[in-house]
Each structure stands twice: as structure tokens, then as C-alpha cells.
C-alpha atoms as a PDB file:
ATOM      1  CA  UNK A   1      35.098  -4.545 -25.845  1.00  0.00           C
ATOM      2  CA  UNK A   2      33.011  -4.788 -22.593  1.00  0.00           C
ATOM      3  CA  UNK A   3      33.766  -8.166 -22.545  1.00  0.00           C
ATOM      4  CA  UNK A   4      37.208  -7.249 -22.513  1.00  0.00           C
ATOM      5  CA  UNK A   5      36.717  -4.446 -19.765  1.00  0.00           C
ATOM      6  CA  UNK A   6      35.276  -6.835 -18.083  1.00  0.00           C
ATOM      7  CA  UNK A   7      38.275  -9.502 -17.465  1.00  0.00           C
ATOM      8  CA  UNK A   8      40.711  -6.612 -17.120  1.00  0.00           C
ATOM      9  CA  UNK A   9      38.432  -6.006 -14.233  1.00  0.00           C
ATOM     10  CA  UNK A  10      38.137  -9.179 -12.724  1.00  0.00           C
ATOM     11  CA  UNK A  11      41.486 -10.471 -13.283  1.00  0.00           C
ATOM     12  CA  UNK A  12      44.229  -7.425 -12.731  1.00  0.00           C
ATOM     13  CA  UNK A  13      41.680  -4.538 -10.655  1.00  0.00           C
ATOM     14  CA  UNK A  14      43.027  -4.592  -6.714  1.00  0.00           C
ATOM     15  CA  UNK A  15      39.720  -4.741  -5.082  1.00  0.00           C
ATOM     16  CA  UNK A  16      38.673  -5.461  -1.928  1.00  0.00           C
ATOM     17  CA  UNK A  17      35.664  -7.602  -1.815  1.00  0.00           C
ATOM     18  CA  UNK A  18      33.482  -7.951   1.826  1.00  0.00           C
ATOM     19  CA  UNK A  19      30.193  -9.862   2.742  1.00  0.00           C
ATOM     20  CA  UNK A  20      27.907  -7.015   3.815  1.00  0.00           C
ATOM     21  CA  UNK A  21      24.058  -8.826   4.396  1.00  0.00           C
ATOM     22  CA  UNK A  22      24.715 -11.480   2.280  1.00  0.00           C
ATOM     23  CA  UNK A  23      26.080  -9.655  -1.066  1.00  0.00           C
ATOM     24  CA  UNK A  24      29.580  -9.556  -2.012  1.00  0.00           C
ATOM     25  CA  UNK A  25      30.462  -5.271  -2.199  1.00  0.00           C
ATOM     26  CA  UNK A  26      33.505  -4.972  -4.303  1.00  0.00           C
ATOM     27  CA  UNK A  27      35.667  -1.422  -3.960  1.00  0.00           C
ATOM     28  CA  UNK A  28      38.562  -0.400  -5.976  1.00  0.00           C
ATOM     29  CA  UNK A  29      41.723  -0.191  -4.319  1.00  0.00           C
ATOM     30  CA  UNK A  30      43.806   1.859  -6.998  1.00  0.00           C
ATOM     31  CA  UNK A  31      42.376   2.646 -10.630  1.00  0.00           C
ATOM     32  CA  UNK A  32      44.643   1.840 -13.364  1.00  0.00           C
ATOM     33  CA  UNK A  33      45.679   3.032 -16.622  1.00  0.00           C
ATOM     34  CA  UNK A  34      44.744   1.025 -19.891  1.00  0.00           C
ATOM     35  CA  UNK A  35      46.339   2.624 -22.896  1.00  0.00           C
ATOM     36  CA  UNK A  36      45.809   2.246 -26.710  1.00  0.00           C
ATOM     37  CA  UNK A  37      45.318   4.474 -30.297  1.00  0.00           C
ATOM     38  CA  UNK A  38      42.028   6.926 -30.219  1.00  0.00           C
ATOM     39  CA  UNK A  39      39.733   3.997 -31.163  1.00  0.00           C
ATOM     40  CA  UNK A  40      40.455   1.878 -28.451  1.00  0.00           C
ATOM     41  CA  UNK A  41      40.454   4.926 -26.102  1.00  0.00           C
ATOM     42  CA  UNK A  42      37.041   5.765 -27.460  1.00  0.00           C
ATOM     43  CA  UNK A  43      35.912   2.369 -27.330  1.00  0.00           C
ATOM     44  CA  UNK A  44      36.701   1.813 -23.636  1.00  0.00           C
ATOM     45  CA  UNK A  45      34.806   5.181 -23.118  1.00  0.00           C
ATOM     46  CA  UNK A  46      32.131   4.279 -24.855  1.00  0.00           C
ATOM     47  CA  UNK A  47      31.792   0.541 -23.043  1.00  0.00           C
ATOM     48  CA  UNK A  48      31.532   2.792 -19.729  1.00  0.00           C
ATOM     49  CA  UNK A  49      28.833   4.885 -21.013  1.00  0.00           C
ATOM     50  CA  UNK A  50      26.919   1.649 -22.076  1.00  0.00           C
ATOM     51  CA  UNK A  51      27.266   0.253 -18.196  1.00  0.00           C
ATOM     52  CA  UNK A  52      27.117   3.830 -16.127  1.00  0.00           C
ATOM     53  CA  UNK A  53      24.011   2.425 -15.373  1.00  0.00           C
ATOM     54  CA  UNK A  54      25.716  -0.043 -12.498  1.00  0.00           C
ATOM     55  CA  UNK A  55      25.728   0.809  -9.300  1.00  0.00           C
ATOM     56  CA  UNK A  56      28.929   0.474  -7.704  1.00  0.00           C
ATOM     57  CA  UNK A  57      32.241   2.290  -9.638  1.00  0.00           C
ATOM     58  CA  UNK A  58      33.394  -1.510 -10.210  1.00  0.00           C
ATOM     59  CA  UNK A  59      29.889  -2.639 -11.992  1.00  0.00           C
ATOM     60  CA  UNK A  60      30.566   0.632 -14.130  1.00  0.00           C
ATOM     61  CA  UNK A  61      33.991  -0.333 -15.044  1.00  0.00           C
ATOM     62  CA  UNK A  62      35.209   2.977 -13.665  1.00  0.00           C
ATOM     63  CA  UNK A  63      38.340   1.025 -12.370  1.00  0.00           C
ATOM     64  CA  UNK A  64      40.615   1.871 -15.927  1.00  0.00           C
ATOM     65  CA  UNK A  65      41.550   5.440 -17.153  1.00  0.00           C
ATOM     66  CA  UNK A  66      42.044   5.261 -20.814  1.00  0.00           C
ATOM     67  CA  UNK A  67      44.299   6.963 -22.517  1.00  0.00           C
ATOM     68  CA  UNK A  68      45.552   7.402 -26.009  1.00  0.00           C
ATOM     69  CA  UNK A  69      49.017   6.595 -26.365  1.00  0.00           C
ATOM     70  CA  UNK A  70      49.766   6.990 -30.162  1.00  0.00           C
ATOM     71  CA  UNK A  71      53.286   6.270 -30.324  1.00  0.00           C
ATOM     72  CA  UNK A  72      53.892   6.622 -33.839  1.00  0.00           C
ATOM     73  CA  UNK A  73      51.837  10.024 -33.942  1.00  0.00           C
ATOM     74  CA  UNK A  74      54.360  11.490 -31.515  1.00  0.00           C
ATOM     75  CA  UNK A  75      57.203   9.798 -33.891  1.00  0.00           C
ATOM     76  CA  UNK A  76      55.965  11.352 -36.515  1.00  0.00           C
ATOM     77  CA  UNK A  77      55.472  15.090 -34.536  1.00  0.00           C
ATOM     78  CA  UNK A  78      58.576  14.910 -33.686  1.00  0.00           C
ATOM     79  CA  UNK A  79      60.088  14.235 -37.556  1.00  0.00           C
ATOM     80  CA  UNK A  80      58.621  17.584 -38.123  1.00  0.00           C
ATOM     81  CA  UNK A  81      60.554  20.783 -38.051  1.00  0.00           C
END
């Protein structure tokens, strides 16, 4: 799943990446939603935890919000009267 984090990062992210003393500093531009059912929500928190040891918000993979979207919970809630 970091893995995964990972390309979502480097592919879709809009960063803007500058040459400051030699090092490339990479800085989000706008965070993004990345959606799924609890486990993958918990598994993309869970991949942060593992890297909120970087030390830029992008090494951290702080650039997706996860959220649960559990479309056929909500079908379901709403079957219910």
C-alpha cells in the first residue's frame, strides 16, 4: 500500500519542485482526496503513520485525505425504515 501511496504521489500530486543548494524541495500545491471501504481508508492511514518519520509533508505522503466512501453501506442505510 505505500508503494501505492507512493505513485499516486509521484504521478497525479500538483507539486512544485525547486533546486534550493543542490536538493530538489518538493511542496504540495493542493492535497487530494483518495477514497475507498474502511480497510483501504485504514490502510492509507496506517502507510502515513509508517513514513511520518519524513521530513517534508510530501516524503510523509500527507498529500491524500482518505476517506471511506462505502457506497453500498449508505445503500443499504437508506433501505432501512
Amino acid at each position: 500500500m505505500i508503494d501505492i501511496l507512493q505513485e499516486l504521489h509521484d504521478k497525479y500530486l500538483p507539486v512544485d519542485k525547486q533546486k534550493v543548494d543542490r536538493e530538489e524541495v518538493v511542496s504540495i500545491l493542493e492535497h487530494l482526496f483518495i477514497g475507498g471501504d474502511q480497510l483501504t481508508d485504514e490502510r492509507a492511514n496506517n502507510c502515513k503513520a509508517a513514513r511520518s518519520d519524513g521530513n517534508t509533508k510530501f516524503e510523509r505522503l500527507e498529500g491524500f485525505i482518505s476517506k471511506v466512501e462505502d457506497w453500498h453501506a449508505i445503500r443499504i442505510l437508506y433501505q432501512v425504515r
